[in-house]
C-alpha atoms as a PDB file:
ATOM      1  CA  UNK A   1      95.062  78.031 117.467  1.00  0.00           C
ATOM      2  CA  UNK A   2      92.661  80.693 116.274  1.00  0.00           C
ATOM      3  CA  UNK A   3      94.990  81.474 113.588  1.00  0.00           C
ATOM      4  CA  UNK A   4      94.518  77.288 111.958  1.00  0.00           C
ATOM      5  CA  UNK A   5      90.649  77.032 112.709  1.00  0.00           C
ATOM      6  CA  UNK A   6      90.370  80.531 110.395  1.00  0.00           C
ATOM      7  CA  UNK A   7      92.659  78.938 107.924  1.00  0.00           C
ATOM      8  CA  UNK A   8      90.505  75.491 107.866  1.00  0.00           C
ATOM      9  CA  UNK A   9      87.380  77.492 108.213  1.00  0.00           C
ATOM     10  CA  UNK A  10      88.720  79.411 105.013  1.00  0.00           C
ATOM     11  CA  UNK A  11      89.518  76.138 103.063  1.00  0.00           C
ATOM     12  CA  UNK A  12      86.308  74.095 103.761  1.00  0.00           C
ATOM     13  CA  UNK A  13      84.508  77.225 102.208  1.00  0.00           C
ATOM     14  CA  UNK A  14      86.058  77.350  99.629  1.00  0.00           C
ATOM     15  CA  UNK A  15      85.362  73.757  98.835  1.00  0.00           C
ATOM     16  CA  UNK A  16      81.778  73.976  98.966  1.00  0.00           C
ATOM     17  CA  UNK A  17      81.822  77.176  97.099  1.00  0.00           C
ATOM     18  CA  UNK A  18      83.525  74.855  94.273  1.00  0.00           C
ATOM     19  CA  UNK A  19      81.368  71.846  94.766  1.00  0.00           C
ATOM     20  CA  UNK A  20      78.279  74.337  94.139  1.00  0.00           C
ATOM     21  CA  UNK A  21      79.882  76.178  91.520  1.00  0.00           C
ATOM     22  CA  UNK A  22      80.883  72.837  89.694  1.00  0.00           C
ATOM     23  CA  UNK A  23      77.324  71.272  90.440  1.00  0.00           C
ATOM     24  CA  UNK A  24      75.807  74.297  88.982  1.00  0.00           C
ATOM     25  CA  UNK A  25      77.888  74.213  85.651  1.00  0.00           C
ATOM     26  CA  UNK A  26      76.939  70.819  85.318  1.00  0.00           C
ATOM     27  CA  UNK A  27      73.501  71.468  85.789  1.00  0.00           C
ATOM     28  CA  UNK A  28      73.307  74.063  83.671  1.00  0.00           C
ATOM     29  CA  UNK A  29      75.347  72.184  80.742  1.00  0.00           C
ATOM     30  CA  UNK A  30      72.909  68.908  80.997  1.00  0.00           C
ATOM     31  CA  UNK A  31      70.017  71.553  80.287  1.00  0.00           C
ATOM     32  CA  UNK A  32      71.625  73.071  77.314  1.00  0.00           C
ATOM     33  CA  UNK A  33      73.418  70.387  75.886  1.00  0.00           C
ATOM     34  CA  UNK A  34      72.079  68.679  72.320  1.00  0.00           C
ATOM     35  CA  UNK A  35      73.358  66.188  69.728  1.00  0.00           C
ATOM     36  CA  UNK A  36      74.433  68.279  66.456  1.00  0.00           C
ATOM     37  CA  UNK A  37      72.967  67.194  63.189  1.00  0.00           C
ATOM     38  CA  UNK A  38      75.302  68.588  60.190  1.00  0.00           C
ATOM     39  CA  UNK A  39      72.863  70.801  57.292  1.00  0.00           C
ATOM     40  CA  UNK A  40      73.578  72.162  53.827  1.00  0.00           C
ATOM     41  CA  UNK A  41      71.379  73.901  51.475  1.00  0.00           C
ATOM     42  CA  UNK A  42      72.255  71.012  48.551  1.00  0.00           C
ATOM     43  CA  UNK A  43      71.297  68.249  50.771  1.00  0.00           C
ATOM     44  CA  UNK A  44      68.157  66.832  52.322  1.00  0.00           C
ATOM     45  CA  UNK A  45      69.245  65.111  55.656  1.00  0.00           C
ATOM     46  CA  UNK A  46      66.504  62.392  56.558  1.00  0.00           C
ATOM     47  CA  UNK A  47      66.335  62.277  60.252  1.00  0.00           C
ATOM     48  CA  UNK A  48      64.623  58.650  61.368  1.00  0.00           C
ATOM     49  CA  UNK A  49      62.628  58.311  64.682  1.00  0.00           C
ATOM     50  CA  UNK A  50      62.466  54.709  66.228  1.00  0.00           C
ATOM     51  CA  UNK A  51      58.652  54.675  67.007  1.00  0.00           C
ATOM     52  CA  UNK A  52      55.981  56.985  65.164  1.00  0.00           C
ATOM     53  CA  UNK A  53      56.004  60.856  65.555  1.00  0.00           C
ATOM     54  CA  UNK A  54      53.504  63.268  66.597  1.00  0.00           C
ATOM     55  CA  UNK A  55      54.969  66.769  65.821  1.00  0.00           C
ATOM     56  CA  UNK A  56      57.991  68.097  64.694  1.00  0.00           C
ATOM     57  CA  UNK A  57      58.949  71.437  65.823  1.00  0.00           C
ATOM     58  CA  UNK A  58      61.530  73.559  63.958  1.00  0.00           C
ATOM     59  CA  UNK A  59      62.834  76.471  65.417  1.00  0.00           C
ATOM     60  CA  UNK A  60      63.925  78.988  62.762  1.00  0.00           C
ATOM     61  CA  UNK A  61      62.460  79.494  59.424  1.00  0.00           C
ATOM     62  CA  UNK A  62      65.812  78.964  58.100  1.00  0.00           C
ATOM     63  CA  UNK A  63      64.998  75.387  57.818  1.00  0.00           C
ATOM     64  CA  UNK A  64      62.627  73.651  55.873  1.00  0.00           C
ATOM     65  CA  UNK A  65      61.070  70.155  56.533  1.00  0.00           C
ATOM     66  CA  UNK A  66      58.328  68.015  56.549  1.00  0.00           C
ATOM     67  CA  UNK A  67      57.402  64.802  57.683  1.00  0.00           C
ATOM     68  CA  UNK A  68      57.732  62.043  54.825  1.00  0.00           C
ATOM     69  CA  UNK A  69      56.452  58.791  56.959  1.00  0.00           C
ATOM     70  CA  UNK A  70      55.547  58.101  60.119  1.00  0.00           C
ATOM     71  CA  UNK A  71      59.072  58.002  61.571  1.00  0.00           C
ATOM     72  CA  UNK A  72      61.136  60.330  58.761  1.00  0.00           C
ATOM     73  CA  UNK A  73      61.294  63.935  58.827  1.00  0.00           C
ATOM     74  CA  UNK A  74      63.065  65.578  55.303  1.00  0.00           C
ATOM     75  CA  UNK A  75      65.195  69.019  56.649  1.00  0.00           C
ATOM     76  CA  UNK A  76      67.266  70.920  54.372  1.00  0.00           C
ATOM     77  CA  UNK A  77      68.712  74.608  54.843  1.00  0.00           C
ATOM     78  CA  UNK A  78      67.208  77.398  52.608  1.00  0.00           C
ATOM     79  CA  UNK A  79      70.348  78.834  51.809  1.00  0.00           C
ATOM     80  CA  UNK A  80      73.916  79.235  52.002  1.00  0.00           C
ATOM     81  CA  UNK A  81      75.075  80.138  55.423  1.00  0.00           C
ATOM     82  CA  UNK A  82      78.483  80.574  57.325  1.00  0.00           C
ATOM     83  CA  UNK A  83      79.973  77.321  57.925  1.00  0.00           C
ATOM     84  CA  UNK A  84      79.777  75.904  61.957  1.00  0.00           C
ATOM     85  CA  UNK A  85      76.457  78.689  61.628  1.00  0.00           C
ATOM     86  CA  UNK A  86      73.852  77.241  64.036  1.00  0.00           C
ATOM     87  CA  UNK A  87      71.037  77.043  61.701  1.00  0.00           C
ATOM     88  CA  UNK A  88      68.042  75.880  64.374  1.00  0.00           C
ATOM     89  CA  UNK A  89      67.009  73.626  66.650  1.00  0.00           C
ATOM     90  CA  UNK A  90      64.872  70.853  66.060  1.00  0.00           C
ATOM     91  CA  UNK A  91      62.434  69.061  68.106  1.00  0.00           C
ATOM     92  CA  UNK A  92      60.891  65.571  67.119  1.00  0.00           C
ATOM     93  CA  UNK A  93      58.301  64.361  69.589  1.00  0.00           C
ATOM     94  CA  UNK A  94      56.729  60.537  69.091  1.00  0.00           C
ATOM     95  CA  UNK A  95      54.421  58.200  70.958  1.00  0.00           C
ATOM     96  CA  UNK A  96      56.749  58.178  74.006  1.00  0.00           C
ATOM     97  CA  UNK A  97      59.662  60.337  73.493  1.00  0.00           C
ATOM     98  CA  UNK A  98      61.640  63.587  72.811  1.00  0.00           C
ATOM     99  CA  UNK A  99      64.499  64.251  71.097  1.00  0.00           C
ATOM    100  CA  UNK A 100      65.744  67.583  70.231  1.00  0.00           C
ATOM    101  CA  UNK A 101      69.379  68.670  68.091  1.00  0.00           C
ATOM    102  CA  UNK A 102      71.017  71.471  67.089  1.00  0.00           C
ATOM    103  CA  UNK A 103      71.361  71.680  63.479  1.00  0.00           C
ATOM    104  CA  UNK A 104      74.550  73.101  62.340  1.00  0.00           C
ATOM    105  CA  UNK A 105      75.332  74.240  58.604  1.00  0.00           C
ATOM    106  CA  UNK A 106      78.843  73.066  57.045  1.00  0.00           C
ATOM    107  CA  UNK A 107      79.763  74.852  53.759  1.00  0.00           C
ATOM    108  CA  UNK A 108      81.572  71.239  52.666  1.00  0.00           C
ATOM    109  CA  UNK A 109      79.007  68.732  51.195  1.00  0.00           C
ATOM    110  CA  UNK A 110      80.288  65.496  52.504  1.00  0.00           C
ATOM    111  CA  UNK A 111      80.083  66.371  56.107  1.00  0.00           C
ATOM    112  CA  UNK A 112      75.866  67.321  56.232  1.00  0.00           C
ATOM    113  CA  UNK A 113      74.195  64.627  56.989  1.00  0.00           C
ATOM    114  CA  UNK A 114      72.052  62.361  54.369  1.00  0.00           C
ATOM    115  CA  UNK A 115      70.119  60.192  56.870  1.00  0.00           C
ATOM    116  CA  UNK A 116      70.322  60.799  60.509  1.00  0.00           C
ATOM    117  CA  UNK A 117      68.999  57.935  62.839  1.00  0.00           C
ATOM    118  CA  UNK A 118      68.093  59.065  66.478  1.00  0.00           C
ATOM    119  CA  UNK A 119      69.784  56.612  69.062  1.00  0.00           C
ATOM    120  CA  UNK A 120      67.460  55.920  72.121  1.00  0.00           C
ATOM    121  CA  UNK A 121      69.999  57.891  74.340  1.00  0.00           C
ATOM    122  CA  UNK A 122      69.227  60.866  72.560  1.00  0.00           C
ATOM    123  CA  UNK A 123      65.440  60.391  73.243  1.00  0.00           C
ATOM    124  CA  UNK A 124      64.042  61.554  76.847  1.00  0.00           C
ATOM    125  CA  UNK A 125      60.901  59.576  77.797  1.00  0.00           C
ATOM    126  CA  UNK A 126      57.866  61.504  78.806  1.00  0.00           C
ATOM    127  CA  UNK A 127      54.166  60.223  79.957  1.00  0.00           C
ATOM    128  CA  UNK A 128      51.359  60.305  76.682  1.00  0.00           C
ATOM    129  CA  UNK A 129      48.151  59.681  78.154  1.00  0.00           C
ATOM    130  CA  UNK A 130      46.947  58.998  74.627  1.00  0.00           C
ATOM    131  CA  UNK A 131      49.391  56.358  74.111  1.00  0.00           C
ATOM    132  CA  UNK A 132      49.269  53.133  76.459  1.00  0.00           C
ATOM    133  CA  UNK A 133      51.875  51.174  73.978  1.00  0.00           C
ATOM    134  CA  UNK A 134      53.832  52.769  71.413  1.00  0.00           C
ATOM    135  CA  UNK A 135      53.833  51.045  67.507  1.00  0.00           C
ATOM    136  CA  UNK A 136      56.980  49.631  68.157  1.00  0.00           C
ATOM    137  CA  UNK A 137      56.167  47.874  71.749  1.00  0.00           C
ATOM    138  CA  UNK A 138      52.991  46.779  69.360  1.00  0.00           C
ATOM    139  CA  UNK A 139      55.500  45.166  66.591  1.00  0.00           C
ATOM    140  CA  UNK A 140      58.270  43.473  69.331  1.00  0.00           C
ATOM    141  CA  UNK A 141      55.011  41.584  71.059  1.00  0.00           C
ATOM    142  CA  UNK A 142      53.922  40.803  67.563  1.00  0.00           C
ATOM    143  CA  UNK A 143      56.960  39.103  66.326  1.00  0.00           C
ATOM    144  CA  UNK A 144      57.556  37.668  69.723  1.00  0.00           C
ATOM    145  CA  UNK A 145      54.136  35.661  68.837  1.00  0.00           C
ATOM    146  CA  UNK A 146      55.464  35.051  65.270  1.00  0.00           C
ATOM    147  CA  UNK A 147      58.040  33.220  66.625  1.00  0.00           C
ATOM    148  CA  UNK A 148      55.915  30.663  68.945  1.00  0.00           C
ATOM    149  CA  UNK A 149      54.728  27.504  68.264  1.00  0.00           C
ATOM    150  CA  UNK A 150      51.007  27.330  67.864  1.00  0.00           C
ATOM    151  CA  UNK A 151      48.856  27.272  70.657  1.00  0.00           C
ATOM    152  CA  UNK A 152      45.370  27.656  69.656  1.00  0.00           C
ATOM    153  CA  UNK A 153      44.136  24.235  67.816  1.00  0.00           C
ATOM    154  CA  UNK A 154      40.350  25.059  67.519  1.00  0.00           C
ATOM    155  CA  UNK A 155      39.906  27.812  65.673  1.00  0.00           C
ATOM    156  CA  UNK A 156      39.763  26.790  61.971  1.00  0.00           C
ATOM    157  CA  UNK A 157      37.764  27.054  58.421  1.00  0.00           C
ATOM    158  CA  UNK A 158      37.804  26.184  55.244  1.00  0.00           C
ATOM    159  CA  UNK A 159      36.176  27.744  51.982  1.00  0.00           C
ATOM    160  CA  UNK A 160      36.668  27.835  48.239  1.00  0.00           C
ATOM    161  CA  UNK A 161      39.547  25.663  48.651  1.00  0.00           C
ATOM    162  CA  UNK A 162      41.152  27.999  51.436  1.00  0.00           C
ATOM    163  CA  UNK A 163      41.709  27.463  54.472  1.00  0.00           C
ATOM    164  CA  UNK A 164      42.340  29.455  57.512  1.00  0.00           C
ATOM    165  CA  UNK A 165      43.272  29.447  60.966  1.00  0.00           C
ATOM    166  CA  UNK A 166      44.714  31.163  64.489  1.00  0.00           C
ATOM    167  CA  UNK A 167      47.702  30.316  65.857  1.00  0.00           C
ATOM    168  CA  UNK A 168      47.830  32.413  68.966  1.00  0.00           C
ATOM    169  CA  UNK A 169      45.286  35.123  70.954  1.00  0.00           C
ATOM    170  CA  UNK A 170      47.963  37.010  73.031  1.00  0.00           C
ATOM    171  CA  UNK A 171      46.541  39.934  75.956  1.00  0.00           C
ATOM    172  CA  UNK A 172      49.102  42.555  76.786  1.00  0.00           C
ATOM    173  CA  UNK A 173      48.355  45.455  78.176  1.00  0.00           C
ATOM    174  CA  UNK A 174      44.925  47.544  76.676  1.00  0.00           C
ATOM    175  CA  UNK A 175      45.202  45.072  73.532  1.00  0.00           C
ATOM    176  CA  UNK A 176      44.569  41.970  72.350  1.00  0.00           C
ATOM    177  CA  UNK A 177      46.855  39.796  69.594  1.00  0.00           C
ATOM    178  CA  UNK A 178      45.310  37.929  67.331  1.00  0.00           C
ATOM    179  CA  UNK A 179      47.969  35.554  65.001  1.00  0.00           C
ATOM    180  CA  UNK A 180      46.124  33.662  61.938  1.00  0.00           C
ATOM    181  CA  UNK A 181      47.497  31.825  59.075  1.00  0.00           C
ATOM    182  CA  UNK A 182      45.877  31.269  55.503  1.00  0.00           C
ATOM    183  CA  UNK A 183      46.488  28.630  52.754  1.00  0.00           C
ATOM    184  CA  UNK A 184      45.817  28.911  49.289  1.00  0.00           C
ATOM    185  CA  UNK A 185      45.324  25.452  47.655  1.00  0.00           C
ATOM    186  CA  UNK A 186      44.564  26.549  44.175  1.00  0.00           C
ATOM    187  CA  UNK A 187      47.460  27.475  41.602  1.00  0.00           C
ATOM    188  CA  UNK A 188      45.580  31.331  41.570  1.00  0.00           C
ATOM    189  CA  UNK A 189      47.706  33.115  43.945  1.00  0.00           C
ATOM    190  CA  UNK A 190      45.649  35.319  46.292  1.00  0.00           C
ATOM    191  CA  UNK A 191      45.553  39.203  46.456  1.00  0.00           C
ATOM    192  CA  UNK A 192      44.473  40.667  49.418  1.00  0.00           C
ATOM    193  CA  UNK A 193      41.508  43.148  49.439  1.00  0.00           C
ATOM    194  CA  UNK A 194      41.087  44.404  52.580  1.00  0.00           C
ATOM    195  CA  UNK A 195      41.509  42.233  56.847  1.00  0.00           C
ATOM    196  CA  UNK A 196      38.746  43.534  58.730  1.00  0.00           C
ATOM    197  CA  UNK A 197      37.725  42.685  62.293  1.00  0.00           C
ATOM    198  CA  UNK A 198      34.164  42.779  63.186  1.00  0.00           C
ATOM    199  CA  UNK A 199      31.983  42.052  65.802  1.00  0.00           C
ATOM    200  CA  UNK A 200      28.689  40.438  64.935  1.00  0.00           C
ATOM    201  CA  UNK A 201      25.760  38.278  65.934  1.00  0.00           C
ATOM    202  CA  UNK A 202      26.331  34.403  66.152  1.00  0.00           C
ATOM    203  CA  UNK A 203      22.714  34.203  64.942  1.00  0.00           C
ATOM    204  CA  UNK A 204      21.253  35.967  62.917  1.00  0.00           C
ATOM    205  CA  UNK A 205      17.107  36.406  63.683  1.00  0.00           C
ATOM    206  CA  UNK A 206      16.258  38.922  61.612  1.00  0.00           C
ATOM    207  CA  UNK A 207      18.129  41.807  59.318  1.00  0.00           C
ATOM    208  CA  UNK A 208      16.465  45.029  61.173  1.00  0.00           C
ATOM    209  CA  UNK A 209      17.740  43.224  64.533  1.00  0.00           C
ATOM    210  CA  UNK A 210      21.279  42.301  63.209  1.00  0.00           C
ATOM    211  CA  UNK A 211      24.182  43.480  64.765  1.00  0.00           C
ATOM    212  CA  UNK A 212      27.728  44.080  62.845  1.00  0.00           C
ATOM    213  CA  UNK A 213      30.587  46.355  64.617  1.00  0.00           C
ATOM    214  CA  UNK A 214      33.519  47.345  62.580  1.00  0.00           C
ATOM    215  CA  UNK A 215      36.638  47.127  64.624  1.00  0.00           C
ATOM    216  CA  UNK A 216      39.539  48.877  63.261  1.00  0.00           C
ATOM    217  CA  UNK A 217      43.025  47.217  64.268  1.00  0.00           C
ATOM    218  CA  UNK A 218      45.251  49.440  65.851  1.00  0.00           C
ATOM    219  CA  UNK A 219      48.585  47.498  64.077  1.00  0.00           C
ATOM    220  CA  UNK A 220      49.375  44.349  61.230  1.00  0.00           C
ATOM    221  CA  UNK A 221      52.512  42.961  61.492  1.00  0.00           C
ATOM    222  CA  UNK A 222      52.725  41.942  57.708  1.00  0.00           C
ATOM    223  CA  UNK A 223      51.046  44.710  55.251  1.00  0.00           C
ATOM    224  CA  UNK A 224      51.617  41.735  52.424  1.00  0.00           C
ATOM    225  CA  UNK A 225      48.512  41.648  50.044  1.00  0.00           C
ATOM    226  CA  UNK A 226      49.804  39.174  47.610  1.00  0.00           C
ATOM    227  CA  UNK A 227      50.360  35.205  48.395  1.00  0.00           C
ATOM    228  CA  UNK A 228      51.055  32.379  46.713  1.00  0.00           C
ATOM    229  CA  UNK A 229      50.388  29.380  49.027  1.00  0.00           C
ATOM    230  CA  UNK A 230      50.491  30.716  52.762  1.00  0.00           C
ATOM    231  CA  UNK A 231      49.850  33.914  54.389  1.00  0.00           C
ATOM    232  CA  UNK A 232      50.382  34.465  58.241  1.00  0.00           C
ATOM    233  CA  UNK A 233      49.477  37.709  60.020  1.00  0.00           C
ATOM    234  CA  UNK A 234      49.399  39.110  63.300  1.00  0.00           C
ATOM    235  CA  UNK A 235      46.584  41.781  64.264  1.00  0.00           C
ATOM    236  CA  UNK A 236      46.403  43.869  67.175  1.00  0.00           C
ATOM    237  CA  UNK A 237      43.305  44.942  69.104  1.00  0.00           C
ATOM    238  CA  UNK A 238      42.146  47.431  71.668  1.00  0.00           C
ATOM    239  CA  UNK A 239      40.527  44.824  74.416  1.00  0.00           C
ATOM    240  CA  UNK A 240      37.322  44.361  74.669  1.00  0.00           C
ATOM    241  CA  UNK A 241      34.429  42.404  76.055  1.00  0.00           C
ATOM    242  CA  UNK A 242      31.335  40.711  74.379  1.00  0.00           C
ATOM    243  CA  UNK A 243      28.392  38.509  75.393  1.00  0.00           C
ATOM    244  CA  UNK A 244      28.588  34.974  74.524  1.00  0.00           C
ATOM    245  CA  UNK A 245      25.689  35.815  72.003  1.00  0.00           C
ATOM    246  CA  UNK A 246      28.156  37.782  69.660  1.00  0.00           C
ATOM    247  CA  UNK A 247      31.287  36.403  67.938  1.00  0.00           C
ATOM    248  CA  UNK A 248      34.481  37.863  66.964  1.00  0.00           C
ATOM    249  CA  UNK A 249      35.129  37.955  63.132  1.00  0.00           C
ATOM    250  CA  UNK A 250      38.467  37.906  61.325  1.00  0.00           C
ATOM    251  CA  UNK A 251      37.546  38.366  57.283  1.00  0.00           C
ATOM    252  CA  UNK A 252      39.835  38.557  54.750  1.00  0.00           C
ATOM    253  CA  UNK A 253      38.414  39.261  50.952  1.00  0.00           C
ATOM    254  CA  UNK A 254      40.232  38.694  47.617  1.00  0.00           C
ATOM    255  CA  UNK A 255      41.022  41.817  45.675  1.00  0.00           C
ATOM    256  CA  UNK A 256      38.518  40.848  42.617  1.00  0.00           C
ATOM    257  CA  UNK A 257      34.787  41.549  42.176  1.00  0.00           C
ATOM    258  CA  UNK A 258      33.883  37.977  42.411  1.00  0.00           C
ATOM    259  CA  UNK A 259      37.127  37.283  44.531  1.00  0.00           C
ATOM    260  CA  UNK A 260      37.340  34.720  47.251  1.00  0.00           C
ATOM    261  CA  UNK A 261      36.434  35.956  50.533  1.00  0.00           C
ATOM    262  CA  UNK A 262      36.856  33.644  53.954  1.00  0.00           C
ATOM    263  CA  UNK A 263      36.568  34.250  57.586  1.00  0.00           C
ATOM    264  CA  UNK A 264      37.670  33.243  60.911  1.00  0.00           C
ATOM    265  CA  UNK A 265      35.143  33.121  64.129  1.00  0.00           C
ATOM    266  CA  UNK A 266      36.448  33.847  67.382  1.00  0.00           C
ATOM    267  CA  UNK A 267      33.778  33.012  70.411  1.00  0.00           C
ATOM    268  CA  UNK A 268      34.751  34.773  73.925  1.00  0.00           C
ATOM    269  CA  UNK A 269      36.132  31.604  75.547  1.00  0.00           C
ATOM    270  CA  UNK A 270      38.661  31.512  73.042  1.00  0.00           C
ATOM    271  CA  UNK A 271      39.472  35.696  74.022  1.00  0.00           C
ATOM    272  CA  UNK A 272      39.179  34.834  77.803  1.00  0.00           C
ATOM    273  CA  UNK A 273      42.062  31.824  77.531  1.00  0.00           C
ATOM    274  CA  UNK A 274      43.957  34.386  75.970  1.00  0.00           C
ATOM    275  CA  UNK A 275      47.741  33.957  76.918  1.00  0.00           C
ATOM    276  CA  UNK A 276      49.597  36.527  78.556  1.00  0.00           C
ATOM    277  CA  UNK A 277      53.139  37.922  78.229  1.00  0.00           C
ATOM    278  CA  UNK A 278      55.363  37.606  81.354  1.00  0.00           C
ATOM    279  CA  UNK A 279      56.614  41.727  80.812  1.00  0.00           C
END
């Protein structure tokens, strides 16, 4: 009887010594374990972020790179190397994520990699206290509004033969949307100078007392400048509060010196109806 509780003793050890061992290993692998990118000295592999990045980090100097756009990163080897010869690591790090690979150099051309898109399963999320919505959160809200029928009827102008008006004012999270359309009813098609957002006095009592803030939107939907007949935008910004002495200002100016310039007036009733997204 002794003689079977030793032997079961015996094999329920050696079960949890496997269980740990094998719990271990996988541990261990999850920490080490990156996506391969394929490198070669003749060829400049574009890797592609899916929001905008904030650092790259390569770790060997026998890569070069730099970052092209907002979301691209160029890397190319400075040299020949053996092939399957790990040639760094490489860590991208954006509003919201992480994503690091191993970059591996392969003698034969067609296998390095021209373009390189990172997949979201590759990314690891990780808190930015700088960042309460990434540029692409910013762009799926703004499209979402895009894509709605109009809900804001009193909010209009017209000027030179232009006229201009908002379809939406969306709140979601720290920010504010703001969707306007123009029309153009000459035959001179319009060229965009600049969109600027201001806040400034609904009266104006005297010029030493007179107020103007330049707010500077933190994304556009459509970077456009030229138009025919309609234009339709979609601005986004940070939230804020105003007295009902002060008016929020949409202006858009023509890209001439005597160019057509027309703007839209936004009182804060209009901010404080302000629909809201449901996520």
């Amino acid at each position: 009887m002794k003689s079977m509780k030793k032997i079961l003793f015996a094999a329920v050890a050696l079960m949890a010594m496997s269980t740990i061992r094998v719990s271990a290993e996988s541990t261990q692998s999850n920490d080490v374990y990156l996506s391969t990118i394929y490198v070669n000295e003749q060829v400049t592999t574009h890797l592609i972020m899916p929001e905008t990045i904030r650092l790259v980090d390569i770790s060997t100097d026998t890569i070069v790179g730099n970052q092209v756009n907002d979301n691209i990163v160029r890397l190319k080897p400075k040299g020949a190397m053996q092939d399957y010869e790990q040639a760094g690591i490489v860590t991208v790090i954006g509003e919201r994520h992480i994503a690091q690979y191993k970059l591996i150099y392969r003698s034969c051309l067609p296998f390095a990699s021209t373009r390189f898109t990172v997949p979201y399963w590759d990314m690891q999320e990780y808190q930015n206290p700088d960042v309460s919505m990434s540029v692409g959160e910013m762009s799926r809200y703004a499209i979402r509004i895009y894509n709605t029928k109009r809900s804001v009827e009193n909010i209009h102008t017209k000027k030179d033969k232009m006229k201009a008006w908002v379809n939406h004012i969306c709140s979601a999270g720290d920010y504010f949307f703001i969707d306007f359309s123009l029309e153009n009813k000459t035959n001179i098609p319009y060229d965009i100078s600049e969109i600027r957002v201001k806040l400034e006095d609904k009266k104006q009592k005297k010029a030493t007392n007179y107020q103007s803030i330049e707010l500077t939107p933190e994304y556009m939907l459509n970077y456009n400048k030229h138009f025919k007949k309609r234009y339709r935008n979609v601005l986004v910004v940070k939230k804020l509060t105003f007295p009902e002495a002060k008016v929020l200002k949409i202006e858009v100016s023509e890209n001439q010196i005597s160019g057509r310039t027309i703007e839209l007036n936004i009182n804060y009733d209009d901010v404080l109806d302000a629909d809201c997204f449901d996520d």
